[in-house]
Protein backbone atom coordinates (compact mmCIF):
# COMPACT_ATOMS: atom_id res chain seq x y z
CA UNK A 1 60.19 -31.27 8.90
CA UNK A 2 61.03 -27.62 9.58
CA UNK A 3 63.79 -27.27 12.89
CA UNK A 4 63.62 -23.71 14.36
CA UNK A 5 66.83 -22.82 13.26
CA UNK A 6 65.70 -23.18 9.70
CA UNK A 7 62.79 -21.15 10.10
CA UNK A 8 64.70 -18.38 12.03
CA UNK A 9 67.11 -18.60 9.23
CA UNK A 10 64.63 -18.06 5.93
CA UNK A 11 62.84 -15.58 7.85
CA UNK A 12 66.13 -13.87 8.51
CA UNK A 13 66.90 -14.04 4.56
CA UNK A 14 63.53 -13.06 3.14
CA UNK A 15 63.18 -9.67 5.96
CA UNK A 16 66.75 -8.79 6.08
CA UNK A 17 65.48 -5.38 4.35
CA UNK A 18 62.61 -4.76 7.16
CA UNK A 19 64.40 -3.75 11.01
CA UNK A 20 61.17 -3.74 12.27
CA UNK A 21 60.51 -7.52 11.82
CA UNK A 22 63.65 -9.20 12.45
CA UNK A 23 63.83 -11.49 15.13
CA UNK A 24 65.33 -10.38 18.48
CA UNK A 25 68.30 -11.34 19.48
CA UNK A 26 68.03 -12.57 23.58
CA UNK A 27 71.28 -12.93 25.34
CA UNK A 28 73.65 -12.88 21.89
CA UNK A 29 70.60 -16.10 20.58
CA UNK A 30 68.19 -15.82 18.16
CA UNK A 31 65.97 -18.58 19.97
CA UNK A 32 65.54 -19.18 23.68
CA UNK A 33 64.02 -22.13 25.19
CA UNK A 34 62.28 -22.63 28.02
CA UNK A 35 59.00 -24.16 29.43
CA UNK A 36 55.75 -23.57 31.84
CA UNK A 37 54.01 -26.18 33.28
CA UNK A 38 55.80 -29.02 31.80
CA UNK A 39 55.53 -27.25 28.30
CA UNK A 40 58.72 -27.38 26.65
CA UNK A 41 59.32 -25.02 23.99
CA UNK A 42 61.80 -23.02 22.30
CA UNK A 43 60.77 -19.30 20.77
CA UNK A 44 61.87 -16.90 17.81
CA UNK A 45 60.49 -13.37 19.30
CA UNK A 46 59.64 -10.88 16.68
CA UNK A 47 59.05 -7.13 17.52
CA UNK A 48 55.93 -5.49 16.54
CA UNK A 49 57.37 -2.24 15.63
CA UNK A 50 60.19 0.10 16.92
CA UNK A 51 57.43 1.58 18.72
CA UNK A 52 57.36 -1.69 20.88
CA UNK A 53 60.71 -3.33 21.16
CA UNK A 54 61.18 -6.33 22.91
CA UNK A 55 60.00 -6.07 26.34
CA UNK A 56 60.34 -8.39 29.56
CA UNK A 57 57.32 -11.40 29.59
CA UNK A 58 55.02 -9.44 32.14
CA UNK A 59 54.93 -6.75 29.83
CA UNK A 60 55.63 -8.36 26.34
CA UNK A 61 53.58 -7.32 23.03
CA UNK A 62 54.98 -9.30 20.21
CA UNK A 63 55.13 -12.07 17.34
CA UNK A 64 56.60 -15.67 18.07
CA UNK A 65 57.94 -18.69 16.36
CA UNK A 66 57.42 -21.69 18.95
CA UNK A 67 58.63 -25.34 18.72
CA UNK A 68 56.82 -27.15 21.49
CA UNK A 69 58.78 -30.58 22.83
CA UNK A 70 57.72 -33.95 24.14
CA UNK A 71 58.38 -33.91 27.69
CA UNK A 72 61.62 -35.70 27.26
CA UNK A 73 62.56 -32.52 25.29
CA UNK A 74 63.53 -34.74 22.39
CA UNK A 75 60.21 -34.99 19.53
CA UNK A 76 58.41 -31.77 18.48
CA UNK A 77 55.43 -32.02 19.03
CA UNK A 78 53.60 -29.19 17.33
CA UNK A 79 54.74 -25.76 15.92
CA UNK A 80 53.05 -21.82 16.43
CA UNK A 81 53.18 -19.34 15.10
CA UNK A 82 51.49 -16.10 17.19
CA UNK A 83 50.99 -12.48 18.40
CA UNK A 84 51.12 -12.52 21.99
CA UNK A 85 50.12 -9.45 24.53
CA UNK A 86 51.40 -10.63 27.94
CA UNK A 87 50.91 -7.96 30.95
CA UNK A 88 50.08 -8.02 34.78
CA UNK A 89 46.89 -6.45 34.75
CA UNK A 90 45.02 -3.98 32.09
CA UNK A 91 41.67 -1.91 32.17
CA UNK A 92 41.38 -2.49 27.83
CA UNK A 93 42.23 -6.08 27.94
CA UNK A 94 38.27 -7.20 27.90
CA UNK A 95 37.93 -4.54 25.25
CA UNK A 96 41.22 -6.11 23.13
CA UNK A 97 39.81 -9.34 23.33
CA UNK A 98 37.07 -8.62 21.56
CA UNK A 99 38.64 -6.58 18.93
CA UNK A 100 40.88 -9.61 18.62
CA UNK A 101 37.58 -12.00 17.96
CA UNK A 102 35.92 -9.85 15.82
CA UNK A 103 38.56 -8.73 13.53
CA UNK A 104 40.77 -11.98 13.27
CA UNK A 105 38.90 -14.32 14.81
CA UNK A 106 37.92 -16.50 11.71
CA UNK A 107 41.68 -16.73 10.62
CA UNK A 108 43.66 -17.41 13.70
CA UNK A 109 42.65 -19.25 17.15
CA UNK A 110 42.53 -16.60 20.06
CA UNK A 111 43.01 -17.31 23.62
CA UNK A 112 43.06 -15.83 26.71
CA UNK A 113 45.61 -17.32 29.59
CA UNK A 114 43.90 -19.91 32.20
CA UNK A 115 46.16 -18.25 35.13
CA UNK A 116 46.58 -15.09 33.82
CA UNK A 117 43.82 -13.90 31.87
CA UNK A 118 45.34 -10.48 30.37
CA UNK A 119 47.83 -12.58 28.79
CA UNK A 120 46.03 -13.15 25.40
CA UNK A 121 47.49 -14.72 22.30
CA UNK A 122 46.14 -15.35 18.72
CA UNK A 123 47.44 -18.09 16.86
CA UNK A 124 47.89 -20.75 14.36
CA UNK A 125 49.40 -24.07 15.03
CA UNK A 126 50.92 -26.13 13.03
CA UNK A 127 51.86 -30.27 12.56
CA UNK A 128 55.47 -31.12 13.34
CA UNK A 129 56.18 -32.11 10.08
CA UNK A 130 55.59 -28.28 8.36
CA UNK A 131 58.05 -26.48 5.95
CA UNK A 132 59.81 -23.64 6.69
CA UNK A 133 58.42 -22.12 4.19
CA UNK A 134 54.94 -22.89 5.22
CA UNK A 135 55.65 -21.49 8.70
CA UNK A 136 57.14 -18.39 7.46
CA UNK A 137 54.43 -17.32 5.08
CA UNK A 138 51.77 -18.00 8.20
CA UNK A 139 53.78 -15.69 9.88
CA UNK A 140 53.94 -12.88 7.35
CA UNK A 141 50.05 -13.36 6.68
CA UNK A 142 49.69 -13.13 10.74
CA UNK A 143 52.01 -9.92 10.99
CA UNK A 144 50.37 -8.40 7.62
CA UNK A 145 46.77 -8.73 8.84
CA UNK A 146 47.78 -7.81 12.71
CA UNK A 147 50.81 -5.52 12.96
CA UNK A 148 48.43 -2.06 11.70
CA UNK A 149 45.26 -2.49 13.46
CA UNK A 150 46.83 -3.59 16.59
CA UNK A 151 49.34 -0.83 16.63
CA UNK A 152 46.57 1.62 16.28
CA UNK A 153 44.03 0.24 18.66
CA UNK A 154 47.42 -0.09 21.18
């Protein structure tokens, strides 16, 4: 069983050469937890690109490592790795979607968010008991068959 720290730390080893996908540092941290609706989880945030640095949630286009808790905050309870687009409100967000679905629809789990529904994410979960290994090279497949056609359709 894979902790977060050990994931953050092999991906920091095998990409040390790339800038563009190193995880960002929040607040002097590699991870930051926090929670929604009785969620608990704690996140790894990747940036897409230089072209799209790290940006606040409302407006945050990205790759993420998440550990999700029990809500004691104590057991994992499952593992993600995903691309998420988070923003207020956009006119090509319908039109995303579907390029979403139709290109990478068959490999990773897209969803749209229940409150907001411009916040989309694409994604691949995983059992608590995973490798780091096995979440990093999910994450590199993810990035590899993502990072170009998003960038250009974005």
């Amino acid at each position: 069983m894979a902790t977060i720290k050990e994931v953050v730390e092999m991906w920091d080893e095998t990409h040390s050469n790339r800038p563009e996908m190193q995880i960002v540092l929040q607040d002097g941290e590699k991870t930051k937890r926090g929670g929604f609706y009785g969620r608990l989880r704690i996140d790894a945030v990747i940036k897409l690109s230089d072209n799209y640095p790290y940006e606040p949630w409302p407006e945050r286009i990205c790759y993420i490592f998440s550990f999700y808790f029990d809500e004691q905050n104590n057991e994992i309870t499952k593992i993600r790795v995903s691309f998420e687009r988070r923003i207020k409100e956009d006119p090509n967000t319908k039109e995303f979607y579907k390029f979403l679905d139709e290109k990478f629809g068959k490999k990773f789990t897209l969803s749209e968010g229940k409150i907001n529904p411009d916040h989309l994410v694409l994604k691949r979960e995983f059992a608590p008991t995973s490798s780091a290994k096995d979440i990093c090279d999910n994450m590199e497949e993810l990035i590899e068959l993502t990072q170009k056609p998003i960038c250009e359709f974005l």
